[in-house]
Protein backbone atom coordinates (compact mmCIF):
# COMPACT_ATOMS: atom_id res chain seq x y z
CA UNK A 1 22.85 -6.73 7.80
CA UNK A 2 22.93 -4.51 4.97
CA UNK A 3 20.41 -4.33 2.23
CA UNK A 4 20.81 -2.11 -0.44
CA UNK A 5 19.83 -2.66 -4.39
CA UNK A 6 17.58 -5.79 -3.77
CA UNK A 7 13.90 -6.32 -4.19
CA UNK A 8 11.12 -5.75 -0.92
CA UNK A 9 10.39 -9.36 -1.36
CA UNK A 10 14.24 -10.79 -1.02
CA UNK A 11 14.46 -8.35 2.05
CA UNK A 12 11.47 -8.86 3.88
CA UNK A 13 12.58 -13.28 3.53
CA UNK A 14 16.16 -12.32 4.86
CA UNK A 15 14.85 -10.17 7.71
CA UNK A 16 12.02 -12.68 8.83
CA UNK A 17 12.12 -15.77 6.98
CA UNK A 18 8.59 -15.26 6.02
CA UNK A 19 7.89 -15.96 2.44
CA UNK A 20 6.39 -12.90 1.03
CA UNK A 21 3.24 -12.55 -1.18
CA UNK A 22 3.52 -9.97 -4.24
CA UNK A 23 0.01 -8.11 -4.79
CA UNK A 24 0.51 -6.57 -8.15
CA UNK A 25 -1.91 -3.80 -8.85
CA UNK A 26 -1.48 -3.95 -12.48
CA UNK A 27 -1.50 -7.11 -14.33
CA UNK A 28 -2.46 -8.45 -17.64
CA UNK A 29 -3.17 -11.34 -16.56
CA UNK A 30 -6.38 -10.80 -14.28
CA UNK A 31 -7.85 -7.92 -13.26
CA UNK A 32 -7.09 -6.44 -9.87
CA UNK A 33 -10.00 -6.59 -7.11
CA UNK A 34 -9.01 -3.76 -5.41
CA UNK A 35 -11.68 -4.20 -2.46
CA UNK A 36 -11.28 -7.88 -1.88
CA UNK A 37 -7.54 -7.34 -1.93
CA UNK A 38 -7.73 -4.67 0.71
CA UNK A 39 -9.97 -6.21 3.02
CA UNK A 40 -7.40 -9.46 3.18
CA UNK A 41 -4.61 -6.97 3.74
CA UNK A 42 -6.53 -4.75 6.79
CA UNK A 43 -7.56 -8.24 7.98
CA UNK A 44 -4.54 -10.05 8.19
CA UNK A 45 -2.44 -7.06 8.98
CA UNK A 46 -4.76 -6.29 12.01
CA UNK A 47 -4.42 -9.69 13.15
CA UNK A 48 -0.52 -9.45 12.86
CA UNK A 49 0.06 -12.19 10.17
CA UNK A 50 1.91 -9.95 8.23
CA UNK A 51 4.17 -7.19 7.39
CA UNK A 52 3.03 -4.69 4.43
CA UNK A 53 5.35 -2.89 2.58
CA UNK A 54 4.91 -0.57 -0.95
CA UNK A 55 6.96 0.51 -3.14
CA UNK A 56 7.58 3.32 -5.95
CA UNK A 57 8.80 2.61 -9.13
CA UNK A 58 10.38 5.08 -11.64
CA UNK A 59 8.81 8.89 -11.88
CA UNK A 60 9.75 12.41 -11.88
CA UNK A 61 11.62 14.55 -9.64
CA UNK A 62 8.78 16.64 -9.59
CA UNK A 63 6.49 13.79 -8.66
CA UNK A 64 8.90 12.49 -6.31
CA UNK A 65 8.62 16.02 -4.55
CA UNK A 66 5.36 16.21 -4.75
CA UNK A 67 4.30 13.33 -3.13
CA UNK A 68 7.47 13.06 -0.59
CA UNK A 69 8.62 9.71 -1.61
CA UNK A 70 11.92 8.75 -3.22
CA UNK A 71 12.02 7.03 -6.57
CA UNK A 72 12.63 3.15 -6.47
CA UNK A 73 12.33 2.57 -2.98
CA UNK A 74 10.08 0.94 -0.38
CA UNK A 75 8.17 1.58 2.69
CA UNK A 76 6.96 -0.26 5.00
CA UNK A 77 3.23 0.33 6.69
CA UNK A 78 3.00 1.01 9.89
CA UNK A 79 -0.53 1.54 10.04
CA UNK A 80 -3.53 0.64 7.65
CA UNK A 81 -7.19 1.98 7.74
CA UNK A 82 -10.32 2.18 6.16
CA UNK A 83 -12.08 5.70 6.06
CA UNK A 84 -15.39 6.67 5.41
CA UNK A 85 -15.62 10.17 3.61
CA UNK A 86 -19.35 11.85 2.82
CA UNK A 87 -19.33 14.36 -0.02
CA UNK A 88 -22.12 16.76 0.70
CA UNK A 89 -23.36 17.67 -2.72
CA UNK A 90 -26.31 19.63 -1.42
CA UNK A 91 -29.24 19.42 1.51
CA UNK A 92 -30.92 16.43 -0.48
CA UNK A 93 -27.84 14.47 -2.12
CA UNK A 94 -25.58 13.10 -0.58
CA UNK A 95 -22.84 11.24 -1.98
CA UNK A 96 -20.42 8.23 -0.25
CA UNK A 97 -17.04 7.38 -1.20
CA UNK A 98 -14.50 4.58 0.59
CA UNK A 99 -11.55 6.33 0.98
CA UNK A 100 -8.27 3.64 2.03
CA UNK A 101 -5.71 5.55 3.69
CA UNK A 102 -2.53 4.69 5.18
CA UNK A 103 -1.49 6.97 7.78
CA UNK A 104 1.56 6.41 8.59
CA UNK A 105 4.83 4.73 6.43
CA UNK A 106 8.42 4.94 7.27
């Protein structure tokens, strides 16, 4: 089967016959709940009731090299995980940060 010019969501339904849910990060609609989203993703991707894909949209060479991705395209995740960073500030503060990482994408 080839794919090529069509949308994640198109290709993900002719590959699996799943019908895929869009999570769009930036809407003007509602705003985006960036923890509660994540949690159902790591959740259900853990579990194995779904497949997670992202995808770029337009940007810069430069970007594009910067970050090693190609412009308009998507990948899918093979891997999703929650990381806990501490930022030592000094011996008596101590600051936390949630840091989600995907380690690994094709």
């Amino acid at each position: 089967m080839q794919l090529t010019n069509t949308l994640q969501n198109i290709d993900l339904h002719a590959l699996t016959g799943w019908i895929p849910e869009r999570v769009a990060l930036r809407s003007s609609s509602k705003p985006f709940e960036k923890d509660k989203e994540f949690r159902k993703i790591l959740d259900k991707f853990h579990r194995g009731h779904c497949v997670v894909t992202v995808a770029t949209g337009a940007m810069s060479q430069t970007d594009a090299d910067r970050a090693g991705l190609v412009e308009s395209h998507a990948y899918a995740m093979l891997d999703i995980r929650e990381v806990l960073v501490s930022l030592s500030l000094s011996e008596s503060t101590r600051s936390s940060t949630r840091v989600y990482q995907s380690l690994k994408t094709c």
